[in-house]
C-alpha atoms as a PDB file:
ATOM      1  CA  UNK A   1     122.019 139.251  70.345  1.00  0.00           C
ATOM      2  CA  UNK A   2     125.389 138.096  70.025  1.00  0.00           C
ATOM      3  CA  UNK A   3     127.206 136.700  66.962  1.00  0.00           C
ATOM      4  CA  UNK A   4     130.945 135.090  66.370  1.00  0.00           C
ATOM      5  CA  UNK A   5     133.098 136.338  64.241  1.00  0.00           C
ATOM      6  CA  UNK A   6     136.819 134.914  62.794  1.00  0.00           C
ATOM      7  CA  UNK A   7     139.013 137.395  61.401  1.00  0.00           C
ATOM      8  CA  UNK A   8     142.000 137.119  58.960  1.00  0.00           C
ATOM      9  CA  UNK A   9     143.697 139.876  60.482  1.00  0.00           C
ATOM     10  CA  UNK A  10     143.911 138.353  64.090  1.00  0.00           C
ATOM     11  CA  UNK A  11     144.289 135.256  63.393  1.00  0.00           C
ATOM     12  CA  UNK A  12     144.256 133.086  66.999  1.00  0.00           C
ATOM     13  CA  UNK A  13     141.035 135.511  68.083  1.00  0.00           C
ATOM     14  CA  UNK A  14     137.586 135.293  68.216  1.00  0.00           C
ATOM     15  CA  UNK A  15     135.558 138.356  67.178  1.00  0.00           C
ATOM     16  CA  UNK A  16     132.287 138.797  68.366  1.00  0.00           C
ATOM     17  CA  UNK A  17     129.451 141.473  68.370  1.00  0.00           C
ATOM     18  CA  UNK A  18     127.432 141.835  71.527  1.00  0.00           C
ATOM     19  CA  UNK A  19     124.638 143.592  71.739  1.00  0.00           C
ATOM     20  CA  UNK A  20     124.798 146.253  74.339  1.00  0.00           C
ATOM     21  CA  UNK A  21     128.424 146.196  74.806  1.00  0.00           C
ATOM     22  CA  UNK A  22     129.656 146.298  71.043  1.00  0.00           C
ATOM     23  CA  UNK A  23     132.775 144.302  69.653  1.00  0.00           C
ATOM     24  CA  UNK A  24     135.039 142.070  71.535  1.00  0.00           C
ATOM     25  CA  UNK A  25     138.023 140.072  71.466  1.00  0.00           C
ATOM     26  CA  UNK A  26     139.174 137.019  72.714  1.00  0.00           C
ATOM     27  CA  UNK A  27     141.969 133.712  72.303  1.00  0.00           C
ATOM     28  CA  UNK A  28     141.239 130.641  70.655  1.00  0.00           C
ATOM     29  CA  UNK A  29     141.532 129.022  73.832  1.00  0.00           C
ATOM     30  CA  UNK A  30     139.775 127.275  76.739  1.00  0.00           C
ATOM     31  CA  UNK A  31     138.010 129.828  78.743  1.00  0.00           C
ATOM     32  CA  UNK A  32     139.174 132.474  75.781  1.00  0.00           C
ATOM     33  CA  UNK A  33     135.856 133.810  76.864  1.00  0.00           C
ATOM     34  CA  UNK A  34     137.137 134.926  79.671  1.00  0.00           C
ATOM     35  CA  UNK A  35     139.465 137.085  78.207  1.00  0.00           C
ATOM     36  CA  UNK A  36     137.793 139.178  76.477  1.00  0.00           C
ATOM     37  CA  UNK A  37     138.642 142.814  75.374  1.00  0.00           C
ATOM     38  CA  UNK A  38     136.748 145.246  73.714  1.00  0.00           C
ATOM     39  CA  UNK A  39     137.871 145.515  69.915  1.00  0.00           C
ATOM     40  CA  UNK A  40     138.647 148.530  67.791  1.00  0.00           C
ATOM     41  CA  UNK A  41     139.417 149.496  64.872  1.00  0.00           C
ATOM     42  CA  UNK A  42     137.803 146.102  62.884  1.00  0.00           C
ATOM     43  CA  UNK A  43     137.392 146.427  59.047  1.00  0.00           C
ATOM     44  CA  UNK A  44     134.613 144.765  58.062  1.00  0.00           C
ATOM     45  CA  UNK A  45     136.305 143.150  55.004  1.00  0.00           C
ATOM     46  CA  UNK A  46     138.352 141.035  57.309  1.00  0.00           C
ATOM     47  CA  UNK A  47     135.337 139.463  59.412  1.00  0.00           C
ATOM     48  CA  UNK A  48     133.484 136.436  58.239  1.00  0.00           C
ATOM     49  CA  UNK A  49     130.547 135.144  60.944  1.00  0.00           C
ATOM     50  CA  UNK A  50     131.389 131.684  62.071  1.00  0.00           C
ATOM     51  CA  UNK A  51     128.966 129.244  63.598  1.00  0.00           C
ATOM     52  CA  UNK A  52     128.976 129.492  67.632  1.00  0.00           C
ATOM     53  CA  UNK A  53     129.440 126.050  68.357  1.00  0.00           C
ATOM     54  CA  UNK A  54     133.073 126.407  67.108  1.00  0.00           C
ATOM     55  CA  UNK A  55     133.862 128.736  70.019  1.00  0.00           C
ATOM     56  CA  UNK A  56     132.347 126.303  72.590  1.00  0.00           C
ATOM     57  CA  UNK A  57     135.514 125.454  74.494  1.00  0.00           C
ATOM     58  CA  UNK A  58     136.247 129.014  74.843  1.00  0.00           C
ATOM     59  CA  UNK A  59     133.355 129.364  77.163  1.00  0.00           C
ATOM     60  CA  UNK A  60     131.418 131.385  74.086  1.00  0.00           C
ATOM     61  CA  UNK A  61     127.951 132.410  75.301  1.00  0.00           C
ATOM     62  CA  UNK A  62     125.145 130.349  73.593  1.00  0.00           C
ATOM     63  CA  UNK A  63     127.512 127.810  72.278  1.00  0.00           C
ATOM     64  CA  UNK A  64     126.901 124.515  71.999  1.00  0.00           C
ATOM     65  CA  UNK A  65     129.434 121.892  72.316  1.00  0.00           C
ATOM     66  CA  UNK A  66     129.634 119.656  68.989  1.00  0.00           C
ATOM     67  CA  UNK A  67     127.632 116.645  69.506  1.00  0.00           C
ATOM     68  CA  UNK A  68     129.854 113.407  69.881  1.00  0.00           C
ATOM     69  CA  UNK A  69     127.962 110.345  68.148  1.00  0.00           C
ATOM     70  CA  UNK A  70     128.230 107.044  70.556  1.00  0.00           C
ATOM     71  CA  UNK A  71     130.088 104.096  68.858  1.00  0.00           C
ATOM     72  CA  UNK A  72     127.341 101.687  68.167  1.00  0.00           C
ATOM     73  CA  UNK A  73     128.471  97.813  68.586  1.00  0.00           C
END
């Protein structure tokens, strides 16, 4: 299981629980995902779960990319 997570304390990172390994940080960034950190010290009351697909370009596991609609003639 792994959810995403904004937070209005650290504002430019991604939050995100992972099962097994706990919480994590990274940058709202391409390949942010890569970057990751472990995260401590979170207060609930900041967190608020986001969709995944927002974190897509970061690399964000289980993220899908936003779908892109084709111009139709």
């Amino acid at each position: 299981m792994i959810r995403l997570y904004s937070s209005a304390v650290h504002p430019g990172q991604w939050v995100a629980y992972v099962g097994g390994t706990g919480w994590v940080m990274f940058p709202v960034r391409e390949n942010g995902w890569e970057q990751r950190r472990p995260a401590r010290g979170l207060d609930p009351v900041h967190l608020r779960q986001a969709p995944a697909r927002l974190a897509a370009p970061t690399g964000f596991p289980g993220a899908e990319p936003a779908l892109e609609y084709a111009k139709v003639a």
